[in-house]
N, C-alpha and C. Protein backbone atom coordinates (compact mmCIF):
# COMPACT_ATOMS: atom_id res chain seq x y z
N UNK A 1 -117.04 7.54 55.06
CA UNK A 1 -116.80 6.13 55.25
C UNK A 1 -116.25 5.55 53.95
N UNK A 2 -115.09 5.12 53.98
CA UNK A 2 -114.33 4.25 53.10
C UNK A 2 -114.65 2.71 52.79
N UNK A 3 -115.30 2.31 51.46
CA UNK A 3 -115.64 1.15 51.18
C UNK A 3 -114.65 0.22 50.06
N UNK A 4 -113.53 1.51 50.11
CA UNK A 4 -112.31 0.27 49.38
C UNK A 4 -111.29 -0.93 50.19
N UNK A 5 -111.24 -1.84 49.58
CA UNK A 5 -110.72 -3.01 50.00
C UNK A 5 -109.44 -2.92 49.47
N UNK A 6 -108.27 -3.05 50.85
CA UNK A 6 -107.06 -2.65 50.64
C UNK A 6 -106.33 -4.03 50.02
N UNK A 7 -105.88 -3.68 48.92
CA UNK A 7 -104.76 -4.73 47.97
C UNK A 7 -103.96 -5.91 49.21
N UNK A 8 -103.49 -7.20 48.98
CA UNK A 8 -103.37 -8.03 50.00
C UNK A 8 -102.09 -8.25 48.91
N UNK A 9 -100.66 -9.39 49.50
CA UNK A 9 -99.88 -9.36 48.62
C UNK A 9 -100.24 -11.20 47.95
N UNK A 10 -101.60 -11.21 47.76
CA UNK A 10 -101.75 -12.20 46.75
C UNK A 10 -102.26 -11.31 45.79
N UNK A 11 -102.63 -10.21 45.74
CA UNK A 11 -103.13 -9.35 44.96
C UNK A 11 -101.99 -8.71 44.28
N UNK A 12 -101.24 -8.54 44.44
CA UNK A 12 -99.54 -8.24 44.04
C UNK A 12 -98.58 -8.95 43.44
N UNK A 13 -98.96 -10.96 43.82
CA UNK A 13 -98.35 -11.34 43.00
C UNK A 13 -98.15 -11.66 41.60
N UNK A 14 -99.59 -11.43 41.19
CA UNK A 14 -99.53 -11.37 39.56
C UNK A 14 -99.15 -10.58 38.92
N UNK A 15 -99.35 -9.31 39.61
CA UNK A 15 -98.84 -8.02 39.00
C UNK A 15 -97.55 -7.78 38.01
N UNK A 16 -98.00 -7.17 36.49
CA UNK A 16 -97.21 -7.65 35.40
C UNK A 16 -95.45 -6.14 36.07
N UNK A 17 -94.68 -7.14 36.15
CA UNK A 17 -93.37 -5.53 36.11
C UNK A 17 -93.17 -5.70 37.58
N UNK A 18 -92.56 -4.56 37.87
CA UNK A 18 -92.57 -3.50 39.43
C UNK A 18 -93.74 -3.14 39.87
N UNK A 19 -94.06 -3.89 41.22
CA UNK A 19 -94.91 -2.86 42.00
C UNK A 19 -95.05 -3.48 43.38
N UNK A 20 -95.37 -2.48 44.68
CA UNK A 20 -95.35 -2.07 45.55
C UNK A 20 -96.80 -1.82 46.20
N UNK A 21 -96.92 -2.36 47.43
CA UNK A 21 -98.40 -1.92 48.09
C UNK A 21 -97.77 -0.91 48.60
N UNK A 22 -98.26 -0.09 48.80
CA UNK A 22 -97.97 1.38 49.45
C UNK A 22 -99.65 2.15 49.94
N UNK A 23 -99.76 1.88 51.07
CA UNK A 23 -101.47 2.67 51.43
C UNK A 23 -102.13 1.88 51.29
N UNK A 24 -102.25 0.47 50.93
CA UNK A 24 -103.42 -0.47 50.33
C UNK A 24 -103.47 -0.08 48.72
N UNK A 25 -103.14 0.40 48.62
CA UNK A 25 -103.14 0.33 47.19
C UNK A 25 -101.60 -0.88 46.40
N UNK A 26 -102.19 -1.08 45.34
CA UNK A 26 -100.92 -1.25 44.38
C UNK A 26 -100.59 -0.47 43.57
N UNK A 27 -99.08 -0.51 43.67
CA UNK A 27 -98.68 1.21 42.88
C UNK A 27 -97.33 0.70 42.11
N UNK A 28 -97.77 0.36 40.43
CA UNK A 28 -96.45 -0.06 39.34
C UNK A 28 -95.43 1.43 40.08
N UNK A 29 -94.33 0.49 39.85
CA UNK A 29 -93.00 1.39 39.67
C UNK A 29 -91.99 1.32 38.07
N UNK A 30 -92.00 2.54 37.97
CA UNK A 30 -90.96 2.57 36.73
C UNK A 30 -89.96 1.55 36.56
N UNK A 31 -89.45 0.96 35.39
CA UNK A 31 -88.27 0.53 35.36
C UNK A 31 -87.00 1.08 35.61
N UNK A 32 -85.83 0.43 35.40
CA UNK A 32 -84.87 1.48 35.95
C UNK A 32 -83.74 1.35 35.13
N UNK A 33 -83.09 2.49 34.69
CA UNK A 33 -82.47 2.37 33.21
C UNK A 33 -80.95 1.89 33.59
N UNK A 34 -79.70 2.48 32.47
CA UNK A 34 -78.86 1.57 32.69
C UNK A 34 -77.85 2.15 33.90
N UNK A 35 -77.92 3.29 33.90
CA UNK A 35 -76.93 3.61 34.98
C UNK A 35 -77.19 2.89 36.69
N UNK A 36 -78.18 2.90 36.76
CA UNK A 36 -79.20 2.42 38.16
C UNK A 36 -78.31 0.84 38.23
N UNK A 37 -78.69 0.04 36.98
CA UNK A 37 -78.69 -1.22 36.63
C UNK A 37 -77.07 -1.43 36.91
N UNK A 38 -76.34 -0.65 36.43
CA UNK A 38 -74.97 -1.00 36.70
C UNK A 38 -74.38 -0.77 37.69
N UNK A 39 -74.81 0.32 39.07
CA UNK A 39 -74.51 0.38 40.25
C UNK A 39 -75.21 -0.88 40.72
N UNK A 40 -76.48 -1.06 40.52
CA UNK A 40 -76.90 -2.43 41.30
C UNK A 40 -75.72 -3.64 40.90
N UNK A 41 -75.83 -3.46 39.96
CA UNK A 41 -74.90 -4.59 39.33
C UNK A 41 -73.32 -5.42 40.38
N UNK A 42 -72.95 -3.78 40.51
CA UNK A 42 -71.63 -3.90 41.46
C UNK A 42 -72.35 -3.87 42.41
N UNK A 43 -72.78 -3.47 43.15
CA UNK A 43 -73.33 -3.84 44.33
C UNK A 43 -73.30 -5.14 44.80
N UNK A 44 -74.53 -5.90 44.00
CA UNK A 44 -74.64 -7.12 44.58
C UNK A 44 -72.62 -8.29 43.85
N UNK A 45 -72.35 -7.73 42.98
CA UNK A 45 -70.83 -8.09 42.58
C UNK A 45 -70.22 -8.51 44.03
N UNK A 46 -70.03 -7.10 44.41
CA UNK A 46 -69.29 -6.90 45.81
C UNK A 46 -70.03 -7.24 47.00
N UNK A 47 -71.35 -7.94 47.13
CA UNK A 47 -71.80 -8.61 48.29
C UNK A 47 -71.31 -10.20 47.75
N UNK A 48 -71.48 -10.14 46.55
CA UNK A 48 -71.65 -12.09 46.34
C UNK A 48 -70.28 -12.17 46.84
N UNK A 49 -68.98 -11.35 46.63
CA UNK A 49 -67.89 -11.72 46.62
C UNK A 49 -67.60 -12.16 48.07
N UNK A 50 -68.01 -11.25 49.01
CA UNK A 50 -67.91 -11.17 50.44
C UNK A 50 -68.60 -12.06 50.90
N UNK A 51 -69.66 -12.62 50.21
CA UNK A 51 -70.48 -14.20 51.14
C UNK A 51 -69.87 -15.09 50.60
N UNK A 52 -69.16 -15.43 49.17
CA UNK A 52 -68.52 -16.14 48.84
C UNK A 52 -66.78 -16.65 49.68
N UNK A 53 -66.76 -15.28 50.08
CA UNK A 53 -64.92 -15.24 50.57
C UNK A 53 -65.83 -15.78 52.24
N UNK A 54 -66.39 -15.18 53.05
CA UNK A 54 -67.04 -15.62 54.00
C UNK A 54 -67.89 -16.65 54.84
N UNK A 55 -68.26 -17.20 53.75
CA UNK A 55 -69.84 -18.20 53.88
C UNK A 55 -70.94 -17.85 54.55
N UNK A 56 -71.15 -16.38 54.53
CA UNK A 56 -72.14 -15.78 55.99
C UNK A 56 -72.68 -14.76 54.53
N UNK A 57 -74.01 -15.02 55.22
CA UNK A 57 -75.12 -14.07 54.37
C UNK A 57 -75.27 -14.90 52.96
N UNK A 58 -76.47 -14.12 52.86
CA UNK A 58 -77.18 -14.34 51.27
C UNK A 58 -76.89 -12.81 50.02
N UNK A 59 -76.82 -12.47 49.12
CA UNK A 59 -76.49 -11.66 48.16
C UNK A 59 -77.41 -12.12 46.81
N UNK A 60 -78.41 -10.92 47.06
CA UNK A 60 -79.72 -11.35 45.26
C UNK A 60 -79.68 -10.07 44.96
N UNK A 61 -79.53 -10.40 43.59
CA UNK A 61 -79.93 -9.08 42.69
C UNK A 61 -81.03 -8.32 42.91
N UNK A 62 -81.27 -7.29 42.93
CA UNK A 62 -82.16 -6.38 42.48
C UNK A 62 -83.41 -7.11 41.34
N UNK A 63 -84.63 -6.44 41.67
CA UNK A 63 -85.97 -6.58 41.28
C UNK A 63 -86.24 -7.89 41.49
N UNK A 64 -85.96 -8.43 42.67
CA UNK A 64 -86.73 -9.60 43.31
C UNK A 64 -88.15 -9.21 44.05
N UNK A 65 -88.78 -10.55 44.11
CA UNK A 65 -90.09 -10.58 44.91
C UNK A 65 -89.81 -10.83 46.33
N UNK A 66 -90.39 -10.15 47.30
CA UNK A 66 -90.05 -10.46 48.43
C UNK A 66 -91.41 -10.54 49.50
N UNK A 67 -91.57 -11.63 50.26
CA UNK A 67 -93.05 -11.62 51.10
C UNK A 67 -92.61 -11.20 52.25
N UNK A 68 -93.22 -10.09 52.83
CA UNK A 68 -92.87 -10.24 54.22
C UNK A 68 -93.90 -10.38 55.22
């Protein structure tokens, strides 16, 4: 019988950095160096451009908070 109390995402929002509930747990994630950073980079480049040329959709960078 399991008496741990699974992490909730108010329990997540203080959390210092990256991290992820995964299992009830909270689990930091590594940072992510520069090569990562510069594909994200273009990435969201080439979405903003396309909601900009469009007016349809939203386009956010990488290492946002997200509630779902």
């Amino acid at each position: 019988m399991s008496t741990k109390v699974e992490a909730t995402i108010e329990d997540l929002m203080p959390a210092p950095g990256k991290a992820e509930i995964i299992n009830g747990e909270i689990v930091h994630m590594s940072p992510t160096g520069g090569l990562p950073r510069l594909a994200g980079g273009a990435i969201f480049r080439s979405l903003d451009d396309y909601r900009r040329r469009t007016g349809r959709g939203y386009a956010l960078p990488d290492n946002g908070r997200f509630r779902g």
